[in-house]
Protein backbone atom coordinates (compact mmCIF):
# COMPACT_ATOMS: atom_id res chain seq x y z
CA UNK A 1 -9.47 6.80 1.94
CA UNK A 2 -5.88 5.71 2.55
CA UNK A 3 -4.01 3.88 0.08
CA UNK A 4 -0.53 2.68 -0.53
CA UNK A 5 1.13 2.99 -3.97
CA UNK A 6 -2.03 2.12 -5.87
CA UNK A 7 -4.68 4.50 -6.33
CA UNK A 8 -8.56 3.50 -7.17
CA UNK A 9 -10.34 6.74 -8.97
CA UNK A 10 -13.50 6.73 -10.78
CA UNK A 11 -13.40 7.63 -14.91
CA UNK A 12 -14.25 11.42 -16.20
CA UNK A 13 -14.57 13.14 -12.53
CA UNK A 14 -11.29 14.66 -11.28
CA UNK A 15 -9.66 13.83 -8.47
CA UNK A 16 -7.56 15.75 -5.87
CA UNK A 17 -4.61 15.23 -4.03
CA UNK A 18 -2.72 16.29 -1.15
CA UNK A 19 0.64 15.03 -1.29
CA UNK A 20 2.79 15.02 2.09
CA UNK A 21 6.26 13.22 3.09
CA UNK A 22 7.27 11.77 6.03
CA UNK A 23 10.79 11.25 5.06
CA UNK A 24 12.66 12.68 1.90
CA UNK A 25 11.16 14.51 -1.23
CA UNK A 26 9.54 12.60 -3.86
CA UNK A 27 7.97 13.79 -7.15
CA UNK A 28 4.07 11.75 -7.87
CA UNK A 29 4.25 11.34 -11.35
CA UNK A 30 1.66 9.35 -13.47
CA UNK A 31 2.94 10.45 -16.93
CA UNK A 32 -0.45 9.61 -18.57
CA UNK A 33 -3.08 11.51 -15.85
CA UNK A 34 -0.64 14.49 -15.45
CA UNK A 35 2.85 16.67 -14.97
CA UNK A 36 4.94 16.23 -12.06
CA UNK A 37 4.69 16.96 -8.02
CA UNK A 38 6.85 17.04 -5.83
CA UNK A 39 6.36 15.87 -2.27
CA UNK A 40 8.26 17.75 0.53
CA UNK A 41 8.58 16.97 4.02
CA UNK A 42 7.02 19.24 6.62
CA UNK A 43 4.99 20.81 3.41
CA UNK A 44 1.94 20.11 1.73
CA UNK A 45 1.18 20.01 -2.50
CA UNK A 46 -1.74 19.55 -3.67
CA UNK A 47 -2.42 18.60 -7.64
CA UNK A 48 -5.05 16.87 -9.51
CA UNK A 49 -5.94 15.09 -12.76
CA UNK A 50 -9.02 13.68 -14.30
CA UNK A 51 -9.10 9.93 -15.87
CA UNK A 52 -10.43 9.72 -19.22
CA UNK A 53 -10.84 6.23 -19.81
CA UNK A 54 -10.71 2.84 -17.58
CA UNK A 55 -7.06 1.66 -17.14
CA UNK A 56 -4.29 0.86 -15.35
CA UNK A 57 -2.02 4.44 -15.25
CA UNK A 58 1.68 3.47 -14.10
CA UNK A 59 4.09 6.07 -12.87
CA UNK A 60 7.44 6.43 -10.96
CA UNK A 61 8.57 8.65 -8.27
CA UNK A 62 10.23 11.31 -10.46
CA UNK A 63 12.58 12.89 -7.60
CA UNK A 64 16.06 10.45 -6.76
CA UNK A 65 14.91 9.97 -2.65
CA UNK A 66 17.42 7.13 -1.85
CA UNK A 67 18.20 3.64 -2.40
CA UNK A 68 14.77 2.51 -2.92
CA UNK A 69 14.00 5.04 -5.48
CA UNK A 70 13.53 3.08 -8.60
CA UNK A 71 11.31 0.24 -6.64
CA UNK A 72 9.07 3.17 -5.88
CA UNK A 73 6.16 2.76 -8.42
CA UNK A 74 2.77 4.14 -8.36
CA UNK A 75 -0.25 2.45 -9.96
CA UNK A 76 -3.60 4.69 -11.18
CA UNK A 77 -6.53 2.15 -11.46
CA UNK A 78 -8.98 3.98 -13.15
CA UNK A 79 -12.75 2.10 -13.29
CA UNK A 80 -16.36 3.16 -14.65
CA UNK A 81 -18.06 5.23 -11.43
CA UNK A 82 -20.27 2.11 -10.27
CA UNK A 83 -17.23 0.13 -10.41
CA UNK A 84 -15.48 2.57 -7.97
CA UNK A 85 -17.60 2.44 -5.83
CA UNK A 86 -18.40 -0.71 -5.32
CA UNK A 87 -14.41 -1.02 -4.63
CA UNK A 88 -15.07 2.17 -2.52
CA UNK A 89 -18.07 -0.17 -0.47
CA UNK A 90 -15.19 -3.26 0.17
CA UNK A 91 -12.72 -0.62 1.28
CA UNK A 92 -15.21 1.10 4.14
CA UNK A 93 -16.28 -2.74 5.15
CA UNK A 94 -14.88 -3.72 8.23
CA UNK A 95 -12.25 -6.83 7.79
CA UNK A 96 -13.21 -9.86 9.27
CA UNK A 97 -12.06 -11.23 12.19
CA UNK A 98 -11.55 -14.45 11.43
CA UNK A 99 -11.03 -16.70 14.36
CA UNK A 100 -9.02 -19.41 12.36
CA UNK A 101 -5.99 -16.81 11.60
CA UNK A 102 -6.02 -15.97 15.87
CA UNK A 103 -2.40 -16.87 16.15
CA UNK A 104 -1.10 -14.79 12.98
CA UNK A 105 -2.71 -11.86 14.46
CA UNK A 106 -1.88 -12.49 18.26
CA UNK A 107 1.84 -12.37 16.68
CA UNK A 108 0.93 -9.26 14.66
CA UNK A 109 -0.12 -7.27 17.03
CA UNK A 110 2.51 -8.32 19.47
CA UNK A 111 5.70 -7.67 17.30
CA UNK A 112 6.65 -4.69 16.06
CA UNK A 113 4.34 -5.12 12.69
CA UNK A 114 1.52 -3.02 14.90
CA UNK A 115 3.62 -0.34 15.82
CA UNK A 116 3.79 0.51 12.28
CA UNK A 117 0.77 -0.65 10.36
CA UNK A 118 -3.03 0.10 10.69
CA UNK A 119 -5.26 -2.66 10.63
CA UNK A 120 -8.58 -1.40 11.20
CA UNK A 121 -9.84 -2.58 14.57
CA UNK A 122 -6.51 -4.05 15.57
CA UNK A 123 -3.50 -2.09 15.26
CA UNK A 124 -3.23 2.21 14.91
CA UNK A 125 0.37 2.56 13.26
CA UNK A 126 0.95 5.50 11.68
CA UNK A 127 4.35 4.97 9.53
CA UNK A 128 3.93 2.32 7.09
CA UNK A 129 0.97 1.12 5.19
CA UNK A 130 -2.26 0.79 6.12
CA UNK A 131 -3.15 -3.49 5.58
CA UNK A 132 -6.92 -2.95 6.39
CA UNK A 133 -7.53 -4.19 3.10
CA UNK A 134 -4.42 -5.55 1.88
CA UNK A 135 -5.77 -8.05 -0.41
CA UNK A 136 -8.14 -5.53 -2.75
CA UNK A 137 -4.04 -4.52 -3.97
CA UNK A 138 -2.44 -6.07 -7.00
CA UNK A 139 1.28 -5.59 -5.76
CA UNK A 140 3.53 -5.15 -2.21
CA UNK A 141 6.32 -3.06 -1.94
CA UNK A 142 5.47 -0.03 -4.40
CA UNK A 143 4.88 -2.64 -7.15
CA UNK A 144 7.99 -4.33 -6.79
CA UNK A 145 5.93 -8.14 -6.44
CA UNK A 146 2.83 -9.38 -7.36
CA UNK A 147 0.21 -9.91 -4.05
CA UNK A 148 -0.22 -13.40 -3.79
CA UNK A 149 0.60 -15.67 -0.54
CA UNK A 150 3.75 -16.45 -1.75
CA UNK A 151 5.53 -13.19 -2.59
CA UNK A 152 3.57 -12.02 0.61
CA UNK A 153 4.86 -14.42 2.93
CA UNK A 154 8.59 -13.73 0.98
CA UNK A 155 8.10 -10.04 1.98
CA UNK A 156 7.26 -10.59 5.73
CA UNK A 157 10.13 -12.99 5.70
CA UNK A 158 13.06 -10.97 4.48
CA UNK A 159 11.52 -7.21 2.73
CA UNK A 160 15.21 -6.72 1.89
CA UNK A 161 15.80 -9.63 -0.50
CA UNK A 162 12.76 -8.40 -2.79
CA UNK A 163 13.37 -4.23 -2.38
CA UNK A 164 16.87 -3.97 -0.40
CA UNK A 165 17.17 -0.99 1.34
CA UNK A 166 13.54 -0.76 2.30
CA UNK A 167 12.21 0.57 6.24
CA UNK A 168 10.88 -2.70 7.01
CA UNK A 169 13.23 -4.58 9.28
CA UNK A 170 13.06 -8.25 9.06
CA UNK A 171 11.70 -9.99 12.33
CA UNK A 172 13.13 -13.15 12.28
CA UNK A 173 10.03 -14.74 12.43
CA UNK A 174 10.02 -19.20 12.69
CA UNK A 175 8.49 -21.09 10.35
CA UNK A 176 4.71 -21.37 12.46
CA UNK A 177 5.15 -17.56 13.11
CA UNK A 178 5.89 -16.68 9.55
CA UNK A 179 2.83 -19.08 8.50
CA UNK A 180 0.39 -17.69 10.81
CA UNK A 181 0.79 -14.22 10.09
CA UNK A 182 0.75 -14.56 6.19
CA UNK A 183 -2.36 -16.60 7.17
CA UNK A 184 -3.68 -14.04 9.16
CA UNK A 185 -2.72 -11.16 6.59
CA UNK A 186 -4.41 -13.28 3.47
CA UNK A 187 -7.87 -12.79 5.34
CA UNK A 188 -7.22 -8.94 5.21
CA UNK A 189 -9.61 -8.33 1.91
């Protein structure tokens, strides 16, 4: 299962990770679960912890990796095992294709949005995070805003008014473009 920034794990089994960079070294750190990790370009770490009760966990990337490094929160959502999984079912689900949000995703998959993100059965991008199931998530941009179509459709807009220095390039998207692909990205559950 790929995630970004927020992390679904069932209470009392533990859980393993294998940490990898693309870019710069960071350090996963979830005070409350366990110590710190760093994560190394070009080198994988592995760690693990074990979730003792149901919670939210926050944490902070622990390592200074440029301009964006305080907006880079991690969230530990820690539920009862039939709980998980039933998340687990909604996240293996296929999204719907939804014929009324056509245009948003025409535009999606024709600007540069595909090139970086997966969407399952439309788009294979490999570098930023995968929206298959965008709206399970409580937050965008590694916490920094609350998921909800209005923060969303602020994000797609301009990412660098709500977390400057971010890899996500504005596209300059009109108003019925901008509409139609937070449209299209709402259905993405």
């Amino acid at each position: 299962m790929v995630v970004a920034n927020e992390l679904h794990v069932p209470i009392n089994r533990p859980v393993w990770l294998r940490l990898e960079s693309a870019d710069v070294i960071h350090s996963w750190w979830v005070p409350a679960l366990a110590g710190k990790m760093d994560v190394i370009p070009n080198h994988t770490n592995y760690t693990w912890f074990n979730a003792e009760s149901e919670g939210l966990y926050l944490g902070q990337c622990a390592e200074y990796c440029g301009n964006q490094h305080a907006g880079m929160l991690l969230r530990v959502i820690a539920s009862k095992p039939a709980d998980f999984e039933a998340w687990l079912q909604t996240q293996i689900a296929p999204t719907v294709n939804d014929a009324s949000v056509a245009m948003g995703r025409d535009i999606f998959q024709e600007y540069a949005c595909s090139n970086c993100h997966t969407v399952k059965g439309v788009s294979d991008g490999q570098f930023a995070p995968d929206l298959t199931h965008l709206m399970s998530r409580q937050t965008i941009a590694a916490g920094v805003a609350p998921l909800d179509p209005t923060s969303l459709k602020a994000w797609i807009d301009n990412p660098q008014a709500l977390k400057p220095g971010c890899n996500m390039p504005s596209l300059q998207l009109d108003t019925q473009e901008l509409d139609a692909v937070t449209a299209y990205l709402l259905t993405l559950r």
